[in-house]
N, C-alpha and C. Protein backbone atom coordinates (compact mmCIF):
# COMPACT_ATOMS: atom_id res chain seq x y z
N UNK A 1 -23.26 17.25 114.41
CA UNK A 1 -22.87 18.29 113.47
C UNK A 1 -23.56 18.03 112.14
N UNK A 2 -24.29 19.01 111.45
CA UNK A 2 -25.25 18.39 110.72
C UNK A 2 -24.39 18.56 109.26
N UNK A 3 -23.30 19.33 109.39
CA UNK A 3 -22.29 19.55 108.01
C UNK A 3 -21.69 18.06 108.15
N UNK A 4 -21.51 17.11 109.05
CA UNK A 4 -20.77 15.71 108.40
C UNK A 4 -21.28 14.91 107.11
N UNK A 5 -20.13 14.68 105.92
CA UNK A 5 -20.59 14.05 104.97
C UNK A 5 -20.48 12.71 105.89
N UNK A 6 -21.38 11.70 104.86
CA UNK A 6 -21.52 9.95 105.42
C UNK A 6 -20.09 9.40 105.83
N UNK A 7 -19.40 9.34 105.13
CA UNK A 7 -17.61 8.47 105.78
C UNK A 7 -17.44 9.33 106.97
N UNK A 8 -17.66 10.38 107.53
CA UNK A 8 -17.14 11.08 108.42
C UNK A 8 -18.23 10.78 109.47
N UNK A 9 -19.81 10.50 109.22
CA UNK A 9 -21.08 9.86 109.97
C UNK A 9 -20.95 8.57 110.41
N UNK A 10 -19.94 7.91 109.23
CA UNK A 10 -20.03 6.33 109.88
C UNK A 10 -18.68 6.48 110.57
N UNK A 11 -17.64 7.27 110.57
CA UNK A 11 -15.96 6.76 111.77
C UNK A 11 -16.73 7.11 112.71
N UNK A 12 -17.27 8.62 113.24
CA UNK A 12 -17.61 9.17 114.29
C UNK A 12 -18.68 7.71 115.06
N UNK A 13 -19.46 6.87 114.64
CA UNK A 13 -20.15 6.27 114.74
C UNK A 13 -19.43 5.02 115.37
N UNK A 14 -18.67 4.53 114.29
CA UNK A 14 -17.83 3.39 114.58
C UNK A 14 -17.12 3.53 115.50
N UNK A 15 -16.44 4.51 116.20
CA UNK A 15 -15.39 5.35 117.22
C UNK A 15 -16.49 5.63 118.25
N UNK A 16 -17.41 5.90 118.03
CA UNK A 16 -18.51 6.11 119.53
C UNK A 16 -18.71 4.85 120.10
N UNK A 17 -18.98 4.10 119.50
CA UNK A 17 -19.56 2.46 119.35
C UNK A 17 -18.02 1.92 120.28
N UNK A 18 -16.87 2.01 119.96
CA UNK A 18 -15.72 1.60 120.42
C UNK A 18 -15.48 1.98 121.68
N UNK A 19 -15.51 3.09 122.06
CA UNK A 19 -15.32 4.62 123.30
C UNK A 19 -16.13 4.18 124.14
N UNK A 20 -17.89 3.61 123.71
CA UNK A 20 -18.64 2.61 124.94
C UNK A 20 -18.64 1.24 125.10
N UNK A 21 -17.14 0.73 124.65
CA UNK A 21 -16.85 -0.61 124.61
C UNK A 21 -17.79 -1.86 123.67
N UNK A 22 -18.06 -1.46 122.81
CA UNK A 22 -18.72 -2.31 122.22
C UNK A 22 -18.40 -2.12 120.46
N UNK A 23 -16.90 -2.00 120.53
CA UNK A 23 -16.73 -2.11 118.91
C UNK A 23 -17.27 -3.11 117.75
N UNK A 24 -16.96 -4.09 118.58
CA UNK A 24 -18.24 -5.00 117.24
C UNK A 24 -19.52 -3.94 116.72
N UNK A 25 -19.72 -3.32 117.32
CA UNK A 25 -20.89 -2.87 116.31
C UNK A 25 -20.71 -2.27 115.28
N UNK A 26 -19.45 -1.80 115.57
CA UNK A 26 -19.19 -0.29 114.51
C UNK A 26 -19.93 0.41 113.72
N UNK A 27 -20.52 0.53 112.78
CA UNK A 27 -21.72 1.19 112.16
C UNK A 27 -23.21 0.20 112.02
N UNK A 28 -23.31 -0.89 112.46
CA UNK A 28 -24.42 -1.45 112.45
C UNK A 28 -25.13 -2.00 113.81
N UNK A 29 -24.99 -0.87 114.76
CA UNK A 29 -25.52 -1.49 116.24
C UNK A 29 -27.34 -0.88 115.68
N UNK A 30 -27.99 -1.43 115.70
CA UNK A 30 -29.69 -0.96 115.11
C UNK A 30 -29.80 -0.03 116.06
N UNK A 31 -29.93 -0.36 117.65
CA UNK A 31 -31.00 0.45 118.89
C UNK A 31 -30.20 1.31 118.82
N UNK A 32 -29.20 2.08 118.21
CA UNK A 32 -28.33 3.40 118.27
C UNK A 32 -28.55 3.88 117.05
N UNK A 33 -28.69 3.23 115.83
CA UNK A 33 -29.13 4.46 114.58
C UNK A 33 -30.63 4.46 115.01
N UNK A 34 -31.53 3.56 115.70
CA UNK A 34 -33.03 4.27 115.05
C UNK A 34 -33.08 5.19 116.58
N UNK A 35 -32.06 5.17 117.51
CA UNK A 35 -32.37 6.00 118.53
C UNK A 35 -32.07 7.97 117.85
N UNK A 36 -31.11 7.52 117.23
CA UNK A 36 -31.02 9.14 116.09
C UNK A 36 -32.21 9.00 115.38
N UNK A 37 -32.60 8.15 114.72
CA UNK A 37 -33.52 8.55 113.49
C UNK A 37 -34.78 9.23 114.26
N UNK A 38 -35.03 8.52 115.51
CA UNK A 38 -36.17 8.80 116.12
C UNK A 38 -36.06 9.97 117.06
N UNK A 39 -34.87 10.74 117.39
CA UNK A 39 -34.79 11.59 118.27
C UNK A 39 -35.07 13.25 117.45
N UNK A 40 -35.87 13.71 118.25
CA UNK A 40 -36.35 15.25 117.60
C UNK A 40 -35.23 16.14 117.33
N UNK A 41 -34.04 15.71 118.15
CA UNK A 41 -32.85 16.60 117.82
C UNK A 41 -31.76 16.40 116.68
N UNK A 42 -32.00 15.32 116.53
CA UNK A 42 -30.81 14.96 115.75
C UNK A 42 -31.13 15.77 114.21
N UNK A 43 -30.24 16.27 113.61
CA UNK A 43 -30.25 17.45 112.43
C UNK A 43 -30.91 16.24 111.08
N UNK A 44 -31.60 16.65 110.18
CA UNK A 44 -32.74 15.56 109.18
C UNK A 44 -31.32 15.39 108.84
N UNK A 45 -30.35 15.93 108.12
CA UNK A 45 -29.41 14.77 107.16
C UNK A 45 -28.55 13.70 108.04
N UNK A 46 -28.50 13.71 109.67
CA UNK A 46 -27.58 12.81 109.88
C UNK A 46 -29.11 11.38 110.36
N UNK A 47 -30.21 12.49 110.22
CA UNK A 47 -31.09 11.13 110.35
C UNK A 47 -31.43 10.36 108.67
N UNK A 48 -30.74 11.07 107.72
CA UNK A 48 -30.71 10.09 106.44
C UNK A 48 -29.34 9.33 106.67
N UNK A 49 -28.69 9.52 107.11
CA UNK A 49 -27.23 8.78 107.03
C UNK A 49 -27.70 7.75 108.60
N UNK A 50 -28.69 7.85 109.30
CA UNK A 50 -28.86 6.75 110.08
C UNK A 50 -29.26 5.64 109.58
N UNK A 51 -30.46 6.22 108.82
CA UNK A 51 -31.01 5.52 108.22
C UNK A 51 -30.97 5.06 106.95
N UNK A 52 -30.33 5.18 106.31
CA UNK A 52 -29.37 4.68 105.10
C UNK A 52 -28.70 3.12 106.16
N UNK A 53 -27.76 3.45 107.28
CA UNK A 53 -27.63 2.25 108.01
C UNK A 53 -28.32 1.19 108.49
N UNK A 54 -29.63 1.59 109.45
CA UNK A 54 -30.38 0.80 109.82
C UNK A 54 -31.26 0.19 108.88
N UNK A 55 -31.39 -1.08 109.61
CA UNK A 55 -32.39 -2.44 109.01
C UNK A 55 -33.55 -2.10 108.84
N UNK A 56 -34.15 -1.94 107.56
CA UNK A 56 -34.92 -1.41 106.97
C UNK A 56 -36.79 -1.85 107.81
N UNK A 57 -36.50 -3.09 108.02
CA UNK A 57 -37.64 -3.72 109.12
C UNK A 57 -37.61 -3.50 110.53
N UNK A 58 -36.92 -2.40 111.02
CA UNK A 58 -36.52 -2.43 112.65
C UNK A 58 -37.66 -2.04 112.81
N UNK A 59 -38.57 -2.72 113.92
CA UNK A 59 -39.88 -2.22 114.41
C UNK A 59 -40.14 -0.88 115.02
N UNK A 60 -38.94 -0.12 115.35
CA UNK A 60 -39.55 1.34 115.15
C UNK A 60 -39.70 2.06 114.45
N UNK A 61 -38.86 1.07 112.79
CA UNK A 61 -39.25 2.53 111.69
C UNK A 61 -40.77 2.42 110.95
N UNK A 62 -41.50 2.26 111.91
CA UNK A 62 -43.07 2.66 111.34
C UNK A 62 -43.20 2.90 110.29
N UNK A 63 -43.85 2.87 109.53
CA UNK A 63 -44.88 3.36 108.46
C UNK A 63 -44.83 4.49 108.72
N UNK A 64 -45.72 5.03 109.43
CA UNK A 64 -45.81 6.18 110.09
C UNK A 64 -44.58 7.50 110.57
N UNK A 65 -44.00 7.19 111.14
CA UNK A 65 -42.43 7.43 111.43
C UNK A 65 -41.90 7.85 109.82
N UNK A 66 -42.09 6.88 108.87
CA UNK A 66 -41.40 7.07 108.05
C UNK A 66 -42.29 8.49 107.01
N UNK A 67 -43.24 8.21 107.26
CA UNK A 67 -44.18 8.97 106.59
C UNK A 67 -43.93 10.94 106.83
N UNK A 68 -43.56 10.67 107.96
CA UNK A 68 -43.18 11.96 108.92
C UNK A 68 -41.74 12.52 108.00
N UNK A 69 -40.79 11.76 108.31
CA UNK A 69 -39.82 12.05 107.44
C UNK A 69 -40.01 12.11 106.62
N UNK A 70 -40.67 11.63 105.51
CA UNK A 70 -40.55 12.05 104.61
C UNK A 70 -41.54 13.80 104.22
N UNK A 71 -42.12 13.89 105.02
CA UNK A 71 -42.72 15.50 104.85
C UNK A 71 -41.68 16.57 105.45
N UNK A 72 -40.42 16.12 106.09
CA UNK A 72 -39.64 17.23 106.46
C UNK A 72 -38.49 17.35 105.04
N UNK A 73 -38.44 18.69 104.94
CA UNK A 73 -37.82 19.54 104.23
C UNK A 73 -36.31 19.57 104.35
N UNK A 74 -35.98 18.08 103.83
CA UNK A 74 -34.36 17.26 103.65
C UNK A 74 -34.50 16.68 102.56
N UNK A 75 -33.65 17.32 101.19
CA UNK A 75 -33.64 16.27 100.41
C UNK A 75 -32.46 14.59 100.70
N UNK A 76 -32.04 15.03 101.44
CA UNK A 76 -31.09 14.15 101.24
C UNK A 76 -32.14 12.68 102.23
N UNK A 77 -32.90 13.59 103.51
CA UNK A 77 -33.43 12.31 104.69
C UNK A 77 -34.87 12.14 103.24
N UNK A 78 -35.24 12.95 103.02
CA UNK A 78 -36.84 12.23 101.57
C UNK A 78 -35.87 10.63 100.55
N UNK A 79 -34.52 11.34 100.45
CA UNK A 79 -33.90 10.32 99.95
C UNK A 79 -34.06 8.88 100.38
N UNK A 80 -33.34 9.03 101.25
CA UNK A 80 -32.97 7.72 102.08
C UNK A 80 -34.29 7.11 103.32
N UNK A 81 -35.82 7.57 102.72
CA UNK A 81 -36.89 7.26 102.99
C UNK A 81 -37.49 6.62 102.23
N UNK A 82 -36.88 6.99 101.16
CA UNK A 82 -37.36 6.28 100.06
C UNK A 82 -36.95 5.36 99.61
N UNK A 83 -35.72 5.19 99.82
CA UNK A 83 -34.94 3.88 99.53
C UNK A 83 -35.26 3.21 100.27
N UNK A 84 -35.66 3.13 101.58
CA UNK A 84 -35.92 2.64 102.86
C UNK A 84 -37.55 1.86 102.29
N UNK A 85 -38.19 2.76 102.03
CA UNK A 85 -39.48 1.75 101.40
C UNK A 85 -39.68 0.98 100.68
N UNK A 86 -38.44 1.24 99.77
CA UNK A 86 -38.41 0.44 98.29
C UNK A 86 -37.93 -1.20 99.55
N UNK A 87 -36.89 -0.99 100.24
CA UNK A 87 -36.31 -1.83 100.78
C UNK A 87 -37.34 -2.78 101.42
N UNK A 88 -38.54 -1.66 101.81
CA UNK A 88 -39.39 -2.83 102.79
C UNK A 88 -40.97 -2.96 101.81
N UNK A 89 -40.23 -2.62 100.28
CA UNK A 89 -41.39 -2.79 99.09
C UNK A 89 -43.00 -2.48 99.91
N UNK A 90 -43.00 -1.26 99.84
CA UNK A 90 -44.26 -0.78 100.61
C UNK A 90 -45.00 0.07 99.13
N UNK A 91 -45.45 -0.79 98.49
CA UNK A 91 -46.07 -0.67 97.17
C UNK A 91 -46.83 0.51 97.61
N UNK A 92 -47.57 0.43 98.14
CA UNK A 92 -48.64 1.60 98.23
C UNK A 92 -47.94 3.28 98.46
N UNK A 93 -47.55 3.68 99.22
CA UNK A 93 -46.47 4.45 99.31
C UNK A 93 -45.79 4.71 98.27
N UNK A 94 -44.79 3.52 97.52
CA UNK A 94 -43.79 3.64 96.77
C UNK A 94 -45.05 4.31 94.89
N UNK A 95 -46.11 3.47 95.09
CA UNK A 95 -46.48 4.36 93.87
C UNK A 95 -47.03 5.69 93.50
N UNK A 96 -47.49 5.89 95.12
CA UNK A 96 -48.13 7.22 95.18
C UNK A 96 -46.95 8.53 94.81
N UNK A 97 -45.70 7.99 95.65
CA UNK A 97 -44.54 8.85 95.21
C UNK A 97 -44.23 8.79 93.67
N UNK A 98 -43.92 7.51 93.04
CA UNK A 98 -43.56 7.38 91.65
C UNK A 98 -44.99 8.30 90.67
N UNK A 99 -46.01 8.32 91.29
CA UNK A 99 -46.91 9.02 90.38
C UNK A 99 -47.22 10.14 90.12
N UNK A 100 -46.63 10.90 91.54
CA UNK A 100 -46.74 12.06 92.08
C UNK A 100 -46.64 13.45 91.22
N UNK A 101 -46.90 14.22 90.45
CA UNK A 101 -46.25 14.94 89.44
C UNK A 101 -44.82 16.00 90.35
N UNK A 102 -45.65 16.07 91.32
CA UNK A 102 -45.22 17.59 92.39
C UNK A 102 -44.35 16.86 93.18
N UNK A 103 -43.98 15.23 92.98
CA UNK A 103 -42.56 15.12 93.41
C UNK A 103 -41.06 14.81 93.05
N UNK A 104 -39.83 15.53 93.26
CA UNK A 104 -39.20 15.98 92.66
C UNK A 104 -38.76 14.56 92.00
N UNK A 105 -38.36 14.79 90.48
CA UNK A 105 -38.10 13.26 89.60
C UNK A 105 -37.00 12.39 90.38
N UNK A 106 -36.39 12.84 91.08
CA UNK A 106 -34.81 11.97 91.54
C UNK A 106 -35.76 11.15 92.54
N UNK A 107 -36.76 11.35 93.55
CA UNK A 107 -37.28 10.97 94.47
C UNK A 107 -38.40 9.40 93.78
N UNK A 108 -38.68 10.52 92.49
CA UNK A 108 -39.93 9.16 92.01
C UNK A 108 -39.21 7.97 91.02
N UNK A 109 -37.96 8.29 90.37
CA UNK A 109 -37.49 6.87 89.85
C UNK A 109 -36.89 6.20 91.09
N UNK A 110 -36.13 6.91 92.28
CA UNK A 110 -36.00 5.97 93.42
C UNK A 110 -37.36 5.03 93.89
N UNK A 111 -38.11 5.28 93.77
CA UNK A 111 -39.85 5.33 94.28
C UNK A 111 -40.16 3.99 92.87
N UNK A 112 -39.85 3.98 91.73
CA UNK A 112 -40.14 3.63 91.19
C UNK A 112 -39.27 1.95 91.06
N UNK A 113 -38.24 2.03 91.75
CA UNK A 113 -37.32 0.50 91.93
C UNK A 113 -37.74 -0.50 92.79
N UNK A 114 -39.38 0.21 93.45
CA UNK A 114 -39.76 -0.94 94.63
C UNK A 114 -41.11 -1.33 94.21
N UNK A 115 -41.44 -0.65 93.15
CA UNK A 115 -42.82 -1.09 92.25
C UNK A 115 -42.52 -2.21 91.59
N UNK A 116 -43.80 -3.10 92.15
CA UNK A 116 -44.38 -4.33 91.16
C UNK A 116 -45.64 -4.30 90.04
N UNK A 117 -45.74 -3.26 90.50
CA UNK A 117 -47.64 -2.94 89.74
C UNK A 117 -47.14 -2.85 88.47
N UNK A 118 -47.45 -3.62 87.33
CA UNK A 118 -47.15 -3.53 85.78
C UNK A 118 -47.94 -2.56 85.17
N UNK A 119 -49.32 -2.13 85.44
CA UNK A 119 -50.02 -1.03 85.14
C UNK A 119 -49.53 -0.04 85.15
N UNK A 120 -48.96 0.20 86.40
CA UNK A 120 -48.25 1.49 87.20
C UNK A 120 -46.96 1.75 86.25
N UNK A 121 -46.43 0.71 86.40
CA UNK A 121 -44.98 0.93 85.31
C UNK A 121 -45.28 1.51 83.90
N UNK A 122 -46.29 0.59 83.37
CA UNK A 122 -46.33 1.35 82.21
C UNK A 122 -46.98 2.49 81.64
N UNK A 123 -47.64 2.68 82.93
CA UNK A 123 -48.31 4.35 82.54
C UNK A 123 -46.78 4.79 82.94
N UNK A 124 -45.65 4.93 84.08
CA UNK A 124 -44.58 5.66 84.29
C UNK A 124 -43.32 5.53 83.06
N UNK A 125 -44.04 4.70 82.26
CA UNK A 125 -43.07 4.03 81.50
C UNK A 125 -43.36 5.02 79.89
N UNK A 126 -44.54 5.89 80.39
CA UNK A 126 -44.72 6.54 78.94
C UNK A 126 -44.63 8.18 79.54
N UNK A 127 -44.19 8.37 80.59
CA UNK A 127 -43.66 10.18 80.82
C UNK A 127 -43.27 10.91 80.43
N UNK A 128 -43.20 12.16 80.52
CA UNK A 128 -42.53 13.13 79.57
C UNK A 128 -41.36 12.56 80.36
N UNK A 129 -41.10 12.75 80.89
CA UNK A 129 -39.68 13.15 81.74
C UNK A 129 -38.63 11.57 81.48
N UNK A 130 -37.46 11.54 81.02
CA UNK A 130 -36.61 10.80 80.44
C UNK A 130 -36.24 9.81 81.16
N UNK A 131 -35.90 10.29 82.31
CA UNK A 131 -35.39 9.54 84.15
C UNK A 131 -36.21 8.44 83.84
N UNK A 132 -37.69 8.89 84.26
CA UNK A 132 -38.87 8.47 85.17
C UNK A 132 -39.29 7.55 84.02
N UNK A 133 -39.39 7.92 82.66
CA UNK A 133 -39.44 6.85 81.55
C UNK A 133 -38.40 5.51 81.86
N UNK A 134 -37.14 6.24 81.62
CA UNK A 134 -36.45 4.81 81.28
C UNK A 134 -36.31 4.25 82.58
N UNK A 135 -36.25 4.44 83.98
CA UNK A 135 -36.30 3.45 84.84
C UNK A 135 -37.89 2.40 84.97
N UNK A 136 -38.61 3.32 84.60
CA UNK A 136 -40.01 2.06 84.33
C UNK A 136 -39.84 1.41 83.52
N UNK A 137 -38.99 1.63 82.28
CA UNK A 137 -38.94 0.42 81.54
C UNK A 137 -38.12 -0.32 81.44
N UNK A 138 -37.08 0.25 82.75
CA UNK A 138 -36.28 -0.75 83.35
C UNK A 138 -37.07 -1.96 83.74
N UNK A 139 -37.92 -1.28 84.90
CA UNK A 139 -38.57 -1.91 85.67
C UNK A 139 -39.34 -3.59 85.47
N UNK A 140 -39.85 -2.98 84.11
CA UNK A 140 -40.61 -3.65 83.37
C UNK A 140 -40.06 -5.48 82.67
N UNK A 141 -41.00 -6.13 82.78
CA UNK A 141 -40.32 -7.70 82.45
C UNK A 141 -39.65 -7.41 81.43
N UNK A 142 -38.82 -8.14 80.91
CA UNK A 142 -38.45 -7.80 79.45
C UNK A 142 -38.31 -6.89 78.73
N UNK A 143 -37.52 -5.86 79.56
CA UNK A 143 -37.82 -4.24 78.88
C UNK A 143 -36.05 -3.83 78.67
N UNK A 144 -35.52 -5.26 79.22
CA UNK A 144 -33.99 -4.84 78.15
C UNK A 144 -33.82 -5.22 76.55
N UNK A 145 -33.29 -4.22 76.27
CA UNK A 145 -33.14 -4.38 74.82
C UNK A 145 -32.51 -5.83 74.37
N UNK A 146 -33.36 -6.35 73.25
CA UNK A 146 -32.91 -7.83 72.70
C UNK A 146 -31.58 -7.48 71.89
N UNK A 147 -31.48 -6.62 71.76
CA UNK A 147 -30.46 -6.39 70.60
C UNK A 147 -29.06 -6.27 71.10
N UNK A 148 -29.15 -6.64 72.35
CA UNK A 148 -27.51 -6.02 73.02
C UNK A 148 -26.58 -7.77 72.02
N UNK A 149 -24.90 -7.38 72.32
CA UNK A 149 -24.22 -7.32 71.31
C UNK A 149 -24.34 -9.35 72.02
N UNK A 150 -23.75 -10.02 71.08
CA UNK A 150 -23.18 -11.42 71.61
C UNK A 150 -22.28 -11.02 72.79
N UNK A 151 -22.36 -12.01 73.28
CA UNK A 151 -21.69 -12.11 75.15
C UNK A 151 -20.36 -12.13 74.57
N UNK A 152 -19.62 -12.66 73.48
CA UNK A 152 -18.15 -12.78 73.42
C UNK A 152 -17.69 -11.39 72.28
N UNK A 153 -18.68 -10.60 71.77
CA UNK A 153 -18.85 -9.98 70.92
C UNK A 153 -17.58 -8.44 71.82
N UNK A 154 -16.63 -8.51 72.32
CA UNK A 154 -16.04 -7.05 73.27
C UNK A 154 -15.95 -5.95 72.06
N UNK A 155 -15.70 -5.85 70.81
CA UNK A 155 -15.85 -4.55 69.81
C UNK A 155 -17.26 -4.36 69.87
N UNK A 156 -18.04 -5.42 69.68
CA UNK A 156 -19.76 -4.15 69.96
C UNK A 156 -19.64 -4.11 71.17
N UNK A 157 -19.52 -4.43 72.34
CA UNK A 157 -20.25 -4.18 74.03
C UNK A 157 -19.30 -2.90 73.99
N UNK A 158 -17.91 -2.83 73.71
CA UNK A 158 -16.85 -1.56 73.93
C UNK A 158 -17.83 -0.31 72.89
N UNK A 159 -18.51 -0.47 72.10
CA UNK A 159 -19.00 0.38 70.83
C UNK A 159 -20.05 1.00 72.00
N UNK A 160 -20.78 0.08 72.10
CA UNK A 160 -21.93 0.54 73.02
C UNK A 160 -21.75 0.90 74.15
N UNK A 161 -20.91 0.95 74.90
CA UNK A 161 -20.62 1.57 76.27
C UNK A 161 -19.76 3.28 76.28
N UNK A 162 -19.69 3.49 74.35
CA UNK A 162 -18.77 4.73 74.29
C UNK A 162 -19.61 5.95 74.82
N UNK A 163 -19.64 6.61 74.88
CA UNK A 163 -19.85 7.97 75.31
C UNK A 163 -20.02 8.11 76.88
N UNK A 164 -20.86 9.71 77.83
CA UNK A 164 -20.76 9.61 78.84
C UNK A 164 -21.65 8.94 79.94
N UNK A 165 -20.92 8.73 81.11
CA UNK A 165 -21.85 7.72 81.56
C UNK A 165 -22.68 8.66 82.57
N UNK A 166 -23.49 7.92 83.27
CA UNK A 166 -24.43 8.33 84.36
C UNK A 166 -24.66 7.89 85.51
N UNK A 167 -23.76 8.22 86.55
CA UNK A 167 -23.52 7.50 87.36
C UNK A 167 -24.78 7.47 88.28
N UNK A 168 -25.49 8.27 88.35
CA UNK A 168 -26.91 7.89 88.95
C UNK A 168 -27.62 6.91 88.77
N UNK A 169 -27.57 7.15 87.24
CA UNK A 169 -28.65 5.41 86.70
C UNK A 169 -28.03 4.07 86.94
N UNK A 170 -26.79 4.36 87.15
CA UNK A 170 -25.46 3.07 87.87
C UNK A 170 -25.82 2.51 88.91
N UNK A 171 -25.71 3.42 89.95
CA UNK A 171 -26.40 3.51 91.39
C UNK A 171 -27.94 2.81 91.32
N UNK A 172 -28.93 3.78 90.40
CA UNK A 172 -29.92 2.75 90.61
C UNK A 172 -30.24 1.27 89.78
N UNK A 173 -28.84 1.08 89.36
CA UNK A 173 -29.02 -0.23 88.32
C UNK A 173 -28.10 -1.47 89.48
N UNK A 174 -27.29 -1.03 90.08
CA UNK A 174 -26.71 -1.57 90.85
C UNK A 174 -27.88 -1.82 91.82
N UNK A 175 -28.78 -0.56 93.10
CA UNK A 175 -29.75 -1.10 93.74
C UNK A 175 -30.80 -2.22 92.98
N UNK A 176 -30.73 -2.19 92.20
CA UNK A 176 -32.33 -2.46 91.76
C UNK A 176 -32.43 -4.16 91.51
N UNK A 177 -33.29 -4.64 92.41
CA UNK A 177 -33.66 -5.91 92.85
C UNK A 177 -33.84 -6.44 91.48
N UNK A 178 -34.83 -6.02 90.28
CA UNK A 178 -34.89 -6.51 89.36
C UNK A 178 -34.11 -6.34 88.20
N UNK A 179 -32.96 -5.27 87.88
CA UNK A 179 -32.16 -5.84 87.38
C UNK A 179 -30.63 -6.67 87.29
N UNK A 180 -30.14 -6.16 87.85
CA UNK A 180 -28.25 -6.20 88.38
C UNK A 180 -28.23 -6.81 89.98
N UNK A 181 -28.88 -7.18 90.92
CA UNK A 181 -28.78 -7.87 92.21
C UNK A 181 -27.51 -7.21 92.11
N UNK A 182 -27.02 -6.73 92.18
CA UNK A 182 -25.48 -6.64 93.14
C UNK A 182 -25.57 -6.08 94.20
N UNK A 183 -26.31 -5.31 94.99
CA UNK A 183 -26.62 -5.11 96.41
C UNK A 183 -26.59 -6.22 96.97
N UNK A 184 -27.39 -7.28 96.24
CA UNK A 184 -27.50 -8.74 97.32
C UNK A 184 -26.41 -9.20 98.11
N UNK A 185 -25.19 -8.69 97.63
CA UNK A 185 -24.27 -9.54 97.69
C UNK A 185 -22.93 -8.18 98.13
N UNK A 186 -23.08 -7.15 97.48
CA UNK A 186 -22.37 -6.32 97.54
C UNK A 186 -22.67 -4.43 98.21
N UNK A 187 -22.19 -4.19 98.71
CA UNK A 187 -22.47 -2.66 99.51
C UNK A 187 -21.77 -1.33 99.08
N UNK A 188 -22.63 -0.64 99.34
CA UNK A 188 -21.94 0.79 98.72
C UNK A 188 -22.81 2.13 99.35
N UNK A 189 -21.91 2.65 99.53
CA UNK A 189 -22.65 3.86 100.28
C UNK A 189 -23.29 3.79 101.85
N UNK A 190 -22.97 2.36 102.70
CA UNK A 190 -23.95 2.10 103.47
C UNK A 190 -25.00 1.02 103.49
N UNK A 191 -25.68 1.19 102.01
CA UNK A 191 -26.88 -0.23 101.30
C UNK A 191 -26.13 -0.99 100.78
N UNK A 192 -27.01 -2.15 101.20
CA UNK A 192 -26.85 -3.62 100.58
C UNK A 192 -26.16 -4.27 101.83
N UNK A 193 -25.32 -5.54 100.91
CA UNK A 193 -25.02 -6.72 101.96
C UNK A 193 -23.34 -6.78 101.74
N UNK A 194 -23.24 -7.25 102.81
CA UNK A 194 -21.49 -7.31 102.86
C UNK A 194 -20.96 -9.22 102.99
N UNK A 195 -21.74 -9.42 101.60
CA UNK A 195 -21.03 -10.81 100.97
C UNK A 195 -19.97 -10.85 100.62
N UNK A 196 -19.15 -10.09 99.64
CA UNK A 196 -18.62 -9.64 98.79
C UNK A 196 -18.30 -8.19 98.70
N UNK A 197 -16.83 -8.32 98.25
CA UNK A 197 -16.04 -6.95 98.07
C UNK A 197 -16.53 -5.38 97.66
């Protein structure tokens, strides 16, 4: 059913997995999400919610394979293709997207969390576009501000955290290998590791 949001993609999943006797898997049996990702039928968004699950190195998600998906007309599966590269840091790929003008900005600062190229960053790091700026200079060594408050300082860190937040740039501050590791250790949505709560 291609209307299932993800919690309703992973019970149905976890409950299929159980029904053919093999509940240990529950949402992480691999040869059953890349058998969706790879099947011509399965609807593109429940093959982003496969693949949001599966191990980003499973030897059938090709290069190629992935390349495919990402030319079908899903924002949500272009999504979680892209995260998927950042995951298996496929630089070449990941900058062509981050550089791309004609691709849509949500796609190229995702695109832009698996770049190492410092060149690359800092040409992305001088864009019109606000996103695509400040996650390159996320990106970038030393591109947090020196000025944040003393560590015991809670009236400036509370000062500076006032107004509204953005839970997107959260999401990619939480993924993002180079700043916040908390994926390493922690999961959400499906990504990351289940160390920790």
């Amino acid at each position: 059913d291609p209307k299932l949001d993800f919690r309703l993609f992973e019970a149905v999943l976890a409950t299929w997995n159980t029904l053919r006797g093999d509940p240990g898997a529950g949402v992480t049996n691999p040869e059953v999400l890349v058998e969706r990702i790879t099947d011509p039928q399965t609807p593109a968004r429940l093959k982003g919610y496969a693949l949001r699950l599966a191990p980003p190195t499973h030897k059938a998600l090709t290069l190629e394979l992935l390349r495919g998906l990402l030319a079908q007309d899903d924002e949500l599966l272009k999504l979680e293709v892209v995260r998927t590269l950042v995951a298996r840091r496929e630089q070449a790929d990941l900058i062509d997207l981050a550089d791309d003008a004609s691709t849509a900005p949500r796609l190229r600062v995702e695109a832009i969390l698996g770049i190492d190229d410092q060149v690359v960053l800092q040409k992305l790091a001088q864009s019109d576009n606000a996103m695509i700026r400040e996650e390159a200079q996320r990106a970038l060594p030393r591109s947090i501000t020196t000025t944040r408050p003393a560590f015991d300082d809670t009236a400036a860190w509370l000062k500076l955290l006032e107004g509204q937040g953005d839970a997107e740039t959260g999401r990619r501050i939480f993924f993002n290998s180079k700043v916040a590791l908390c994926s390493s250790c922690h999961r959400h949505s499906g990504r990351g590791n289940v160390v920790g709560p």
